[in-house]
N, C-alpha and C. Protein backbone atom coordinates (compact mmCIF):
# COMPACT_ATOMS: atom_id res chain seq x y z
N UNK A 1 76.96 97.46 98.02
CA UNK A 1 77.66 96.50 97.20
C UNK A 1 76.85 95.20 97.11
N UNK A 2 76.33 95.09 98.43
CA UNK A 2 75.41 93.38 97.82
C UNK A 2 74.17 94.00 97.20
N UNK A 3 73.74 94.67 97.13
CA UNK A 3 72.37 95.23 96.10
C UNK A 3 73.09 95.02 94.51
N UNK A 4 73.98 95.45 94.62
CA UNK A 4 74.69 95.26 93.07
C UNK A 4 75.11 94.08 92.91
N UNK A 5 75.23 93.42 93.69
CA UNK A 5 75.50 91.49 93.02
C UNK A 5 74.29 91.03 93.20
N UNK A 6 73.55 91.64 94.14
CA UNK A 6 71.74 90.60 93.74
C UNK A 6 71.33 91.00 92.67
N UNK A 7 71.54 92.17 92.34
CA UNK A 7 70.84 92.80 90.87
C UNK A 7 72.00 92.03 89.69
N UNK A 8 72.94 91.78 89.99
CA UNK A 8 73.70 91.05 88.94
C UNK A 8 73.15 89.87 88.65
N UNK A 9 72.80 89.15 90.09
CA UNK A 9 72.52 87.83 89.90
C UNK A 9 71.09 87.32 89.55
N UNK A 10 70.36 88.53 89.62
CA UNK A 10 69.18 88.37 88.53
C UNK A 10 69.26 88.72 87.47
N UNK A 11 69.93 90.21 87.14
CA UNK A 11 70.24 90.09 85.59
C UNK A 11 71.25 88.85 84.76
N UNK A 12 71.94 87.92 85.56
CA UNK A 12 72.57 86.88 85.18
C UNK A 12 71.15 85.73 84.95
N UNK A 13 70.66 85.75 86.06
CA UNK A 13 69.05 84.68 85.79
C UNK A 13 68.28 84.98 84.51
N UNK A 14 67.95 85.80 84.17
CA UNK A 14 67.21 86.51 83.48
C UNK A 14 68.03 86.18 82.21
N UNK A 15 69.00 86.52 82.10
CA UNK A 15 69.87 86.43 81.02
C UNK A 15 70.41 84.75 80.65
N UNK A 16 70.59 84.18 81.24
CA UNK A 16 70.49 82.56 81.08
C UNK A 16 68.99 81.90 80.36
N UNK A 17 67.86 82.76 81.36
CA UNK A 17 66.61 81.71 80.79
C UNK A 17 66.53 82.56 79.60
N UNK A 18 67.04 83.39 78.91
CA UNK A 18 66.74 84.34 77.38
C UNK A 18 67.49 83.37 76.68
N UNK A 19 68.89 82.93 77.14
CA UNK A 19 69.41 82.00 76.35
C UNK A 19 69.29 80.63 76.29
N UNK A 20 67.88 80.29 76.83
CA UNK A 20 67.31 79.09 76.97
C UNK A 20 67.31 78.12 77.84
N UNK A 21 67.94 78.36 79.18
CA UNK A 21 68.17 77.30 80.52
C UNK A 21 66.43 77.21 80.91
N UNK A 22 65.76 76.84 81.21
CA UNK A 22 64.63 76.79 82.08
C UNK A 22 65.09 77.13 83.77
N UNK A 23 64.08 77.98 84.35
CA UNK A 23 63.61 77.84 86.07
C UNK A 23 65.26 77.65 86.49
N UNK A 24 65.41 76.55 87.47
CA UNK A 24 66.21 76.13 88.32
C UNK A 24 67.72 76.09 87.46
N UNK A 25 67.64 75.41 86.49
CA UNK A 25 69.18 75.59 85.50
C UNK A 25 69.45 77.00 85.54
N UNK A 26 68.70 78.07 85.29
CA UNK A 26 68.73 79.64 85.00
C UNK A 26 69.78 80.08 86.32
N UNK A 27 68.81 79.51 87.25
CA UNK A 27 69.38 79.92 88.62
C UNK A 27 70.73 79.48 89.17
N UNK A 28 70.82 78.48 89.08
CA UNK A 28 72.15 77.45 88.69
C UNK A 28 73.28 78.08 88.32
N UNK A 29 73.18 78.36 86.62
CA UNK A 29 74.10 79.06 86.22
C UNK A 29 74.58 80.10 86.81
N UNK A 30 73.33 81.22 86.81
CA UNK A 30 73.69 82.62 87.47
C UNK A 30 74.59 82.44 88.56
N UNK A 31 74.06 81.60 89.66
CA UNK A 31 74.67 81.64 91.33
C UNK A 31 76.45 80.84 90.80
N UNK A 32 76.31 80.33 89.95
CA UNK A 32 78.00 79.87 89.50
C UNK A 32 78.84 80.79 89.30
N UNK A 33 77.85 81.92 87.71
CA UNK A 33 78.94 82.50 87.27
C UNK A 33 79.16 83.81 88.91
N UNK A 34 78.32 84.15 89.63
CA UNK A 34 77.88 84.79 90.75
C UNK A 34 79.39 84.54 91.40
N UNK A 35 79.27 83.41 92.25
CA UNK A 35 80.39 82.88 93.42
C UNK A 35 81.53 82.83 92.59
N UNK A 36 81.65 82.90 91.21
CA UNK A 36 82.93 82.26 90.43
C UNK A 36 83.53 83.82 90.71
N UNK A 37 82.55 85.03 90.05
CA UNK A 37 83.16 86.21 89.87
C UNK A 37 83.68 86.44 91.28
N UNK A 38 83.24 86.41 92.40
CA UNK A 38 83.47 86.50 93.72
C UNK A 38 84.82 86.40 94.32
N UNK A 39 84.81 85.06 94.05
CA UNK A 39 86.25 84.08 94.67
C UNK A 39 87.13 84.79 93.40
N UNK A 40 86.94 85.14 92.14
CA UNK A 40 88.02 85.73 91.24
C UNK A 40 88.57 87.03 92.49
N UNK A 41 87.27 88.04 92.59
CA UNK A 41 87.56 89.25 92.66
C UNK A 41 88.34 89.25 94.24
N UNK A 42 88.06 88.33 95.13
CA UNK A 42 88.76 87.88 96.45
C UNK A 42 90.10 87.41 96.34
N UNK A 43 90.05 86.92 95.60
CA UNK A 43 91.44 86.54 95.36
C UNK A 43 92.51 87.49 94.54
N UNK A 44 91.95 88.37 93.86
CA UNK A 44 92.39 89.20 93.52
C UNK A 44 92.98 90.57 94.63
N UNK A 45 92.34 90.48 95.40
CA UNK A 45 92.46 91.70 96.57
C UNK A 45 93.18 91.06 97.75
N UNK A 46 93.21 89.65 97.80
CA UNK A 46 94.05 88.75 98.40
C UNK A 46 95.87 88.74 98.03
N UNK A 47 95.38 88.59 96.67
CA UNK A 47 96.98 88.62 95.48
C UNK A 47 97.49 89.98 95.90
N UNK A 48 96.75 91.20 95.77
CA UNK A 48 97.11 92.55 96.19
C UNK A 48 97.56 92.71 97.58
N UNK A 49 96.66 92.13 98.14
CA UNK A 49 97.35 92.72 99.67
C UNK A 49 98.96 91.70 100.15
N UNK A 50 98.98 90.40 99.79
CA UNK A 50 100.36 89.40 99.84
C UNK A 50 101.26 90.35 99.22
N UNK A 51 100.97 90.87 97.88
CA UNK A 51 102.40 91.62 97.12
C UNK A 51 102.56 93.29 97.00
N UNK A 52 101.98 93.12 98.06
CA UNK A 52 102.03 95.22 98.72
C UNK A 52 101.50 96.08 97.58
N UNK A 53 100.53 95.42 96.76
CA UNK A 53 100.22 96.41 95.82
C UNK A 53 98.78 96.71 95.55
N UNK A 54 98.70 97.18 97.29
CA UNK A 54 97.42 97.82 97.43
C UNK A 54 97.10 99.59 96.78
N UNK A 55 96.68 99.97 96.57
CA UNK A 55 96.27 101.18 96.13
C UNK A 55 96.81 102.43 97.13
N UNK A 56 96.07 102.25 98.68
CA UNK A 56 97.15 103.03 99.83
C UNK A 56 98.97 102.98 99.29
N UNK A 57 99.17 101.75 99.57
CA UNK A 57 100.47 101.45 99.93
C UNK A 57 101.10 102.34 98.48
N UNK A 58 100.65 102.28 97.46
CA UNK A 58 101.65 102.37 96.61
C UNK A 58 101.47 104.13 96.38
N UNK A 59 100.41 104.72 96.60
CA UNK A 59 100.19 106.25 97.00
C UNK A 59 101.12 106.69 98.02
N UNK A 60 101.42 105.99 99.15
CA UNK A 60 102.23 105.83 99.87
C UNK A 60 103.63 106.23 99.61
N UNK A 61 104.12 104.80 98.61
CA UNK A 61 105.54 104.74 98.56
C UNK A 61 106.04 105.77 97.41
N UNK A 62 105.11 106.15 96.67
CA UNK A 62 105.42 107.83 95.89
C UNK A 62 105.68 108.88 96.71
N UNK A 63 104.81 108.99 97.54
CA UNK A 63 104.71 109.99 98.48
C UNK A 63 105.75 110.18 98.87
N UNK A 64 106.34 108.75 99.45
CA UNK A 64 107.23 108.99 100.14
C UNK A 64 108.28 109.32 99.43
N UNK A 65 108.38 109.05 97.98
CA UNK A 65 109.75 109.08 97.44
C UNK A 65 109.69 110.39 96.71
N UNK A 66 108.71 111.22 96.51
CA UNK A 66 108.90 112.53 95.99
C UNK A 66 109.22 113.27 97.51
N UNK A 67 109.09 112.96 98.58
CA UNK A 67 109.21 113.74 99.65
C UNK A 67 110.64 113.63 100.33
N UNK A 68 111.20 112.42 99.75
CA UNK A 68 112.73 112.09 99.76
C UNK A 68 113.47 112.76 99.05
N UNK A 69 113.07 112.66 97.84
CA UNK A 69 113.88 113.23 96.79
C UNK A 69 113.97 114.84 96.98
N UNK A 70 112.70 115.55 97.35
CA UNK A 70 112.58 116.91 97.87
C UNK A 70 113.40 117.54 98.80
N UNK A 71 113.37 116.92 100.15
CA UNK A 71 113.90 116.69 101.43
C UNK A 71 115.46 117.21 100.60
N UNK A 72 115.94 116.20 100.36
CA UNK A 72 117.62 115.94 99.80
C UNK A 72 117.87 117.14 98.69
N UNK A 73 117.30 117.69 98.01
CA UNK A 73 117.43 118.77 97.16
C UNK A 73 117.55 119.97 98.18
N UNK A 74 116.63 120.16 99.07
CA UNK A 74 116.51 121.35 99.96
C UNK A 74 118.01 120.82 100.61
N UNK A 75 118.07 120.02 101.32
CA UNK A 75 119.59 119.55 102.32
C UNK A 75 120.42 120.32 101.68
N UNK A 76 120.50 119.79 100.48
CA UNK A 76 121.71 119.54 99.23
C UNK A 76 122.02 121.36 99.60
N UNK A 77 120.99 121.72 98.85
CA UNK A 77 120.74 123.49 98.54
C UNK A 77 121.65 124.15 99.79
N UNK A 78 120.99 123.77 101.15
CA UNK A 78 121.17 124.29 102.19
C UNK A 78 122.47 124.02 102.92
N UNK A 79 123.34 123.18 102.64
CA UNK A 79 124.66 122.90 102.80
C UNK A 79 125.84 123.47 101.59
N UNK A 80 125.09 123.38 100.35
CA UNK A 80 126.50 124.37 99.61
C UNK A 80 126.03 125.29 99.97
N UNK A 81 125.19 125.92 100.45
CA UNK A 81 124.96 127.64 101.17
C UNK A 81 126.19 127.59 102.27
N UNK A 82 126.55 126.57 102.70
CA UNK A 82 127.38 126.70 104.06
C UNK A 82 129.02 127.18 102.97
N UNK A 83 129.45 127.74 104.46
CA UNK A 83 130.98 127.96 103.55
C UNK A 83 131.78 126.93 103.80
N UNK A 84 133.09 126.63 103.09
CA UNK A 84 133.88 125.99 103.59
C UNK A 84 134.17 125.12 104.67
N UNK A 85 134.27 125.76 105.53
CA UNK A 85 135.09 126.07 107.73
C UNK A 85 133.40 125.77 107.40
N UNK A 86 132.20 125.34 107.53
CA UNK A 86 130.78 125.21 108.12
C UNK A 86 130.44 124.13 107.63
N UNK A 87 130.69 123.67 106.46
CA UNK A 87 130.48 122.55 105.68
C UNK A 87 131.59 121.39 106.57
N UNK A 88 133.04 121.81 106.46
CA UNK A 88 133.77 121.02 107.50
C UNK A 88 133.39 120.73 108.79
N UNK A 89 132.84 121.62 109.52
CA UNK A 89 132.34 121.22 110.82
C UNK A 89 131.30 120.83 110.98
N UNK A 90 130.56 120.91 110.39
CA UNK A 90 129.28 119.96 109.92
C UNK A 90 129.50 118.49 109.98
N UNK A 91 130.05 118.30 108.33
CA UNK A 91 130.76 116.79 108.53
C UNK A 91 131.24 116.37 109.73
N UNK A 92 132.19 116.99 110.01
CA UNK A 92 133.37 116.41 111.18
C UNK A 92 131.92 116.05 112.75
N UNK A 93 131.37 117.18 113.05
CA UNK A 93 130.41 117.43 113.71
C UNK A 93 129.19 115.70 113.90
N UNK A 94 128.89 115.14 112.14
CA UNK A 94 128.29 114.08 112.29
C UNK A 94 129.13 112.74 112.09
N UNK A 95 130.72 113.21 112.28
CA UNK A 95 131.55 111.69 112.02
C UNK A 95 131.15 111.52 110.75
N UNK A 96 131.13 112.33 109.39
CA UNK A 96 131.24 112.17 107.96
C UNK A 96 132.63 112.43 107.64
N UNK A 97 133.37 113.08 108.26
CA UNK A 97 134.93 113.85 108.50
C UNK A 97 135.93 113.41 109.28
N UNK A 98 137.24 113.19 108.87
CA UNK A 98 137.66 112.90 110.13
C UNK A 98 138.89 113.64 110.71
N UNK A 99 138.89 113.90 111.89
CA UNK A 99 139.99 115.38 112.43
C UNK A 99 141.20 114.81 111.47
N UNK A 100 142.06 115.61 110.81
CA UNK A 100 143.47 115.92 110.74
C UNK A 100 144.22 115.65 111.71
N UNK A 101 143.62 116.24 113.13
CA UNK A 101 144.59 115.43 113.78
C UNK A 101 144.95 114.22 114.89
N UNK A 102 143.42 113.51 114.29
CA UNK A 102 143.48 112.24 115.12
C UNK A 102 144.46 111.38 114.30
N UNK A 103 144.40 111.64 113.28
CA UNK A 103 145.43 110.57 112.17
C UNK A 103 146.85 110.63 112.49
C-alpha cells in the first residue's frame, strides 16, 4: 500500500509540473493533494468503524439474521410436528403456559 501512494505521489508531481508548477511548487502540491487524500480516506474508516458500518460487522449482522430467521422456521416446523398434549407440555414445561390448575 505505501508503494502505491509513493507512485501516486509522483504521478501527482509529475502531473502538476505538466500543468506548469515548477520543481518545489510540483512537490508541494502533490504532498497536499497526497496527506489531503489520506486524512479523507482515515477519516472515512474512522466514520465507519464509530457507526458499526464496517464491512465484517455488517456480513455479520446478515449472517446473523438469515440464521435467525432459519433457526425459527425449523423451531416453528418442528413444534406444529408436536401434537396437541406435546405442544402443551412444552409450553407449560418453559412457563409459556400456565397450569389450569394453579388458577
Amino acid at each position: 500500500m505505501g508503494l502505491v501512494i509513493f507512485g501516486l505521489g509522483g504521478l501527482g508531481y509529475w502531473g502538476f509540473q505538466a500543468a506548469g508548477l515548477e520543481g518545489f511548487s510540483a512537490g508541494i502540491a502533490a504532498q497536499a493533494v497526497l496527506v489531503a487524500v489520506v486524512l479523507i480516506w482515515t477519516g472515512s474508516y474512522l466514520f465507519r468503524v464509530v457507526t458499526g458500518n464496517m464491512t465484517y460487522m455488517e456480513q455479520r449482522r446478515r449472517y446473523r439474521s438469515a440464521y435467525d430467521a432459519a433457526t425459527d422456521e425449523e423451531l416453528q416446523k418442528r413444534f406444529d410436528a408436536l401434537s396437541p398434549e406435546e405442544q402443551e407440555k412444552l409450553l407449560r414445561d418453559l412457563g409459556q403456559l400456565q397450569d389450569s390448575s394453579e388458577s
